[in-house]
Every structure is written in C-alpha cells, then in structure tokens.
Protein backbone atom coordinates (compact mmCIF):
# COMPACT_ATOMS: atom_id res chain seq x y z
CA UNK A 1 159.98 136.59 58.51
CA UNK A 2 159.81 137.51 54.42
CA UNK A 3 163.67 138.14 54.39
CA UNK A 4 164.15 134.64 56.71
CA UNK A 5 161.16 132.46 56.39
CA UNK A 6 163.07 129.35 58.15
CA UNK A 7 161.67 131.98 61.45
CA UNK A 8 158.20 131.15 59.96
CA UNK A 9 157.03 129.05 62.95
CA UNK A 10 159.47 129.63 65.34
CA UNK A 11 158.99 132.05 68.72
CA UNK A 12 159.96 135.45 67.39
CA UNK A 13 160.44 138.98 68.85
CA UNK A 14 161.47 142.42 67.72
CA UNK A 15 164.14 143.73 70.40
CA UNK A 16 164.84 147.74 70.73
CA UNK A 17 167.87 148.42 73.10
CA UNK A 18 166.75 145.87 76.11
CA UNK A 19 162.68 145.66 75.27
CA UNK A 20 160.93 143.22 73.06
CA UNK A 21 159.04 145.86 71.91
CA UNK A 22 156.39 143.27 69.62
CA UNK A 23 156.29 139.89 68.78
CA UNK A 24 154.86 137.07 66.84
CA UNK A 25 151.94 134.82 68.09
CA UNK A 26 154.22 131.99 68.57
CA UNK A 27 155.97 133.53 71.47
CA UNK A 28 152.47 135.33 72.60
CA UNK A 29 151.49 131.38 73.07
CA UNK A 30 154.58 130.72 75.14
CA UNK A 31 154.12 133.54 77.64
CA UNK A 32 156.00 136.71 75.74
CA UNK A 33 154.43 140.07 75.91
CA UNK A 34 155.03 143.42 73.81
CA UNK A 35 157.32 145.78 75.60
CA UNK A 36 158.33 142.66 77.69
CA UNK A 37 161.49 143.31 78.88
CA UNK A 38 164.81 141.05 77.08
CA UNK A 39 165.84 139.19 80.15
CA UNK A 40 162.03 138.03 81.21
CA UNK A 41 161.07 137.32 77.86
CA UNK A 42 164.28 134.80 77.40
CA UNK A 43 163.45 133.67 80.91
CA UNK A 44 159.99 132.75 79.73
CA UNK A 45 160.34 131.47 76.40
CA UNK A 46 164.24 130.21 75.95
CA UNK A 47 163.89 129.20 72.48
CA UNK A 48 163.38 133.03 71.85
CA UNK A 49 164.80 134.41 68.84
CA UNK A 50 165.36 138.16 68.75
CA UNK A 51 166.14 140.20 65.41
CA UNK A 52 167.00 143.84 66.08
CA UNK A 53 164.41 146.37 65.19
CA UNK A 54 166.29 149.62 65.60
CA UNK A 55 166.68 150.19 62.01
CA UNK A 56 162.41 150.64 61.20
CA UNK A 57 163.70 151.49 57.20
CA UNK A 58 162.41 148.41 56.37
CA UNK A 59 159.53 148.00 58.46
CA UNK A 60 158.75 151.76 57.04
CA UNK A 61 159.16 150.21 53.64
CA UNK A 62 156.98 147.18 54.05
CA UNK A 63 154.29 149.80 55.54
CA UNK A 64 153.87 151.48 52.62
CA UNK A 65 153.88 148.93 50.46
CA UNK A 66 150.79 148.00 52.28
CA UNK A 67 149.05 151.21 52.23
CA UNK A 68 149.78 151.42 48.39
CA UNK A 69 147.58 147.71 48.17
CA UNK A 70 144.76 149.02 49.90
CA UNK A 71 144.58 152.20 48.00
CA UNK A 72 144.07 150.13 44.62
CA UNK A 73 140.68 148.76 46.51
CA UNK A 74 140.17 152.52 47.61
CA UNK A 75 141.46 156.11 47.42
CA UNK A 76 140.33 157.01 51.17
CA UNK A 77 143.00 155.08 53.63
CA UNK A 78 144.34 156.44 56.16
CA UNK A 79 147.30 155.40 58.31
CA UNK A 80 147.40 154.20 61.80
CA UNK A 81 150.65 153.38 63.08
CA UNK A 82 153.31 151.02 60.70
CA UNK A 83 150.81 148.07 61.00
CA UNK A 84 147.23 149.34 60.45
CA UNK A 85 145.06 150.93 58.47
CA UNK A 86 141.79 152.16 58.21
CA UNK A 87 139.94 151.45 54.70
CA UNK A 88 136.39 153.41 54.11
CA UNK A 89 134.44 150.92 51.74
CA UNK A 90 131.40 152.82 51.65
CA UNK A 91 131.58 153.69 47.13
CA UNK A 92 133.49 150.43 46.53
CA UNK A 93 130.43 148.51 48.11
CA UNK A 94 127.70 151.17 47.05
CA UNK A 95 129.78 149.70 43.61
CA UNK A 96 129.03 146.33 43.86
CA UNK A 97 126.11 146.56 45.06
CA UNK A 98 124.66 148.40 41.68
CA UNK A 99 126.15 145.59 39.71
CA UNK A 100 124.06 142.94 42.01
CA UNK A 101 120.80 141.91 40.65
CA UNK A 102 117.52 142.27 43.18
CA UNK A 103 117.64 138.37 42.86
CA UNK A 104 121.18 137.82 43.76
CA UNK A 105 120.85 140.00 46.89
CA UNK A 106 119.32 137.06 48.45
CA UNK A 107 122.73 134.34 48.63
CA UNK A 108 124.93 137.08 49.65
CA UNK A 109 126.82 135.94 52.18
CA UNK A 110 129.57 136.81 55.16
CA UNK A 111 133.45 136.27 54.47
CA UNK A 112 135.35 135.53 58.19
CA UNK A 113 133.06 135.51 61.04
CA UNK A 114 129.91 137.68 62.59
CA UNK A 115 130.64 138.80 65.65
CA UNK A 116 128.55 137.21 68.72
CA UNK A 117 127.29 135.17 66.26
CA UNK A 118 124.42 137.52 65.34
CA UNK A 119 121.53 136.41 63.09
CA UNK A 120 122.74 137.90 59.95
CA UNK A 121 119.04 140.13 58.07
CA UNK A 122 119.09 139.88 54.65
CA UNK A 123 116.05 142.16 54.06
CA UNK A 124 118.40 144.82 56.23
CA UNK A 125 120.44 147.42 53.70
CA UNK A 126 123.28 147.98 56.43
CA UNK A 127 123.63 143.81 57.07
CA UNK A 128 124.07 143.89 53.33
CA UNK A 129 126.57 146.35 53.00
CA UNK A 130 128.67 145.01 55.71
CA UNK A 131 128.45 141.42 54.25
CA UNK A 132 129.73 143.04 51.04
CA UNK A 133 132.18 144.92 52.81
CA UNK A 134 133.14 141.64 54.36
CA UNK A 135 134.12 139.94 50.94
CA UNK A 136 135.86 143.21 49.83
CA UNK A 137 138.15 142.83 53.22
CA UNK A 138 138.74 139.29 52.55
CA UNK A 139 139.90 140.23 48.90
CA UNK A 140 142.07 142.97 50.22
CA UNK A 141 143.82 140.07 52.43
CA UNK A 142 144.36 137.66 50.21
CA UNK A 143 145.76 140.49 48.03
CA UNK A 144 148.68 141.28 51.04
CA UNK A 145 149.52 137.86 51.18
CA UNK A 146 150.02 137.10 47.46
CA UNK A 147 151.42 140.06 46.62
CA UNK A 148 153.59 141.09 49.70
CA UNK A 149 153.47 138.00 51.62
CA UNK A 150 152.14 139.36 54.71
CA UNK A 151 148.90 137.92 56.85
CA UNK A 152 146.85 140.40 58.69
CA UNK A 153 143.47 140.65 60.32
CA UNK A 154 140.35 142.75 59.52
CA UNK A 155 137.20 144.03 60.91
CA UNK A 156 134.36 145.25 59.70
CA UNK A 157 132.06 147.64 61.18
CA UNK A 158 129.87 150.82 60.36
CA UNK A 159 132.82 153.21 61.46
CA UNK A 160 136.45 153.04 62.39
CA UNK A 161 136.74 152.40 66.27
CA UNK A 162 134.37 149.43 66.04
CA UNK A 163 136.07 148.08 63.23
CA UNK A 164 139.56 148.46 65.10
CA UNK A 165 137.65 146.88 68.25
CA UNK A 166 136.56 144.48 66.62
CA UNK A 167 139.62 143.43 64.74
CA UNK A 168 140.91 141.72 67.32
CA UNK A 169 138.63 139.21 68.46
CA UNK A 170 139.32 136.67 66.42
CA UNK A 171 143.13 135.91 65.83
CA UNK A 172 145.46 135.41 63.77
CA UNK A 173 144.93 136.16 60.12
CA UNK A 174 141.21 136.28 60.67
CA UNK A 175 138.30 138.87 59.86
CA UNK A 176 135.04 139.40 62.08
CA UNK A 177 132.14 142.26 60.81
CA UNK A 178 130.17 143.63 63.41
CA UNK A 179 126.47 143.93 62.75
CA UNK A 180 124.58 147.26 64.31
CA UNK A 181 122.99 145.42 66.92
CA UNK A 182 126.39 143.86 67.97
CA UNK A 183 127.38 147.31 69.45
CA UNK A 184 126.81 147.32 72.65
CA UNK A 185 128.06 144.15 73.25
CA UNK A 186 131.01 144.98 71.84
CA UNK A 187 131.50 147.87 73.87
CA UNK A 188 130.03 146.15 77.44
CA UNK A 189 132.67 143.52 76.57
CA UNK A 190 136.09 145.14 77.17
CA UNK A 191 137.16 144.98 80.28
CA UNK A 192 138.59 148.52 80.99
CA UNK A 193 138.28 152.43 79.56
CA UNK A 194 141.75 151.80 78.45
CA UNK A 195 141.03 149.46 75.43
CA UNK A 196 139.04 152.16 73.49
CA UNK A 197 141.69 153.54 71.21
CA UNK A 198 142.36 157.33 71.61
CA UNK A 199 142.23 156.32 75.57
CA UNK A 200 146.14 156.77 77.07
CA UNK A 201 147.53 156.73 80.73
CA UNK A 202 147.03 160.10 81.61
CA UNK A 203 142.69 159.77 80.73
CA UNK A 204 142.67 156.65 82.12
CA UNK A 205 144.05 158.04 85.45
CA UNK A 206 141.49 160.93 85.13
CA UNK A 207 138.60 159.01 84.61
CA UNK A 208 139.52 156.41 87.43
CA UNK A 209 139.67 159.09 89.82
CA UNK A 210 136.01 160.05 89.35
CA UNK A 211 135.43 155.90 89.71
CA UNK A 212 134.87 155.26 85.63
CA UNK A 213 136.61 151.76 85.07
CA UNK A 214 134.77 150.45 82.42
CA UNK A 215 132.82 152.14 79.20
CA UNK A 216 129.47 150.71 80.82
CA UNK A 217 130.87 152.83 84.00
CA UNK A 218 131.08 156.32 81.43
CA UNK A 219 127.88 155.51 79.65
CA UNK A 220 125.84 155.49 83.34
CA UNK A 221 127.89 158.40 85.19
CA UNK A 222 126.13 162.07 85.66
C-alpha cells in the first residue's frame, strides 16, 4: 500500500500461485482469511483486489528496513518472520529509568492499553518497567510510521511469548503490556495448544492424542 496508497482503504490481499496467502484488515472484516484460497476469497469479498506476492524482494527490503529502526532503540532484536520482531528493552528502560527522579516515578503512566484491564502498582518495580517499556514501544511505532510509513502493533510483556501473545489482542495499529499478574489469564484465555507459538501440526496432533486441547489441559496433566 506505500507504492499504491489509493489501496489504502480498500479490501486487499497478497496472492501466491492460487492462495491469498495474507491480507489486510479490510478484507479480514469482509470474511477473507490468510491462506484462503483465490476463488473463495473473490467469492466472499468481490471487491477483492489481489497484488502478486511472488516476488518477496521487496517485502524482504521493507523487512529490513524495519529491523534497522528498531535497532537504533536497541542493539538486541531479533527476527521473527518478514513482519515481526522481538525488541529486549530491559538497558533502554533500566536507562530511563536512572534519568527519572524518585518524584517523577509517581505520574508515570501506560502508552496503549493494560491488558484485562489490571490495576496498574506504582509502588511495584516490574509495573514500572513495563509502563516505561510501554512508552518506549509506542515511540518505536510512531518511529515506523513516520519514517517508513508502516503501522504495526506491539506488546509488552516480561519475556517474548507473552509479548507475542499478547500482541494481538487489541487490533490494528494498537499496543497492550501485560502486567505479571495478567499471566495466567492470558494463557487460560486461548482457546487451543495451537496458539502458543513454537506449537505446529505435528505437536498439536501429539498432544491431542493424550487428550491435551488447551494449555490449562497441559498445565493439569500427570
């Protein structure tokens, strides 16, 4: 949508051979699914409008030009895929949270939202590093967007599979930090093994066969 921004707000997929294999939210809304195949995606959304994705130099391109934004905020990011990254903020906060004043500790406050809408402790170190972390996120965002033009969303969590977890509830361009005692409910809340990242078809399979479903199923079997 940066090289043809008149697709800004229109339904939009990416097609490889006869898959859509992503799209934007604006077809998500009108039924379209990644990996949805050509003919049912047109059949539920007419006003499709399919680029061709084959070529990924660009997409590779654009990547990178991401990753090389986040490492100005930090030197430890690491890659996931062409359209996520993991950022540790653990010196940039320890940082900024030197330069605060005992005082000023006080009116810190959240950027995006807190997931479950936890009470937010500001006499608790980790709330206050993750409330810092959430304004360095935020920053990091509106960074991508000036710079490369691109929205994205961001969560915020004591280590990376709750932060990728937790992406995801609120979307799009949107942020959410998960506080410690968020956790569980975060985990209790998906609805099968196979949304923990690092879970594919084959475990999945495994771990149905001995009747594990959910991660509340894995945390109670012996």
């Amino acid at each position: 949508m940066i090289s043809n921004p008149e697709l800004k707000d229109k339904p939009l997929g990416v097609q490889q051979k006869y898959l859509v294999v992503t799209c934007n939210y604006e077809a998500r809304k009108l039924g379209v699914k990644k990996l949805m195949n050509v003919r049912d995606a047109k059949e539920k959304c007419p006003q499709l409008v399919l680029v061709n994705g084959e070529d990924l130099t660009r997409y590779r391109e654009m990547s990178y030009k991401v990753t090389e934004l986040l490492e100005e905020f930090s030197p430890v990011v690491e890659r996931l895929g062409f359209d996520e990254n993991f950022v540790d903020l653990t010196e940039m906060v320890g940082k900024r949270l030197q330069q605060l004043q005992s005082d000023e500790l006080s009116v810190v406050t959240v950027s995006g939202h807190v997931y479950n809408n936890q009470s937010i402790n500001l006499l608790d170190v980790l709330h206050i590093r993750l409330l810092v972390g959430s304004q360095i996120a935020a920053e990091m965002r509106e960074a991508m967007y000036n710079q490369l033009g691109l929205t994205g969303c961001a969560g915020v969590a004591s280590n990376k599979l709750l932060a990728k977890l937790v992406s995801g509830v609120f979307k799009p361009n949107q942020q959410t930090v998960l506080l410690p005692e968020s956790c569980q409910h975060l985990i209790h809340s998906l609805n099968h093994i196979k949304e923990i990242p690092g879970i594919g078809y084959k475990t999945a399979k495994c771990l149905e066969a001995l009747g594990i479903n959910s991660v509340r199923d894995l945390q109670t079997f012996s």
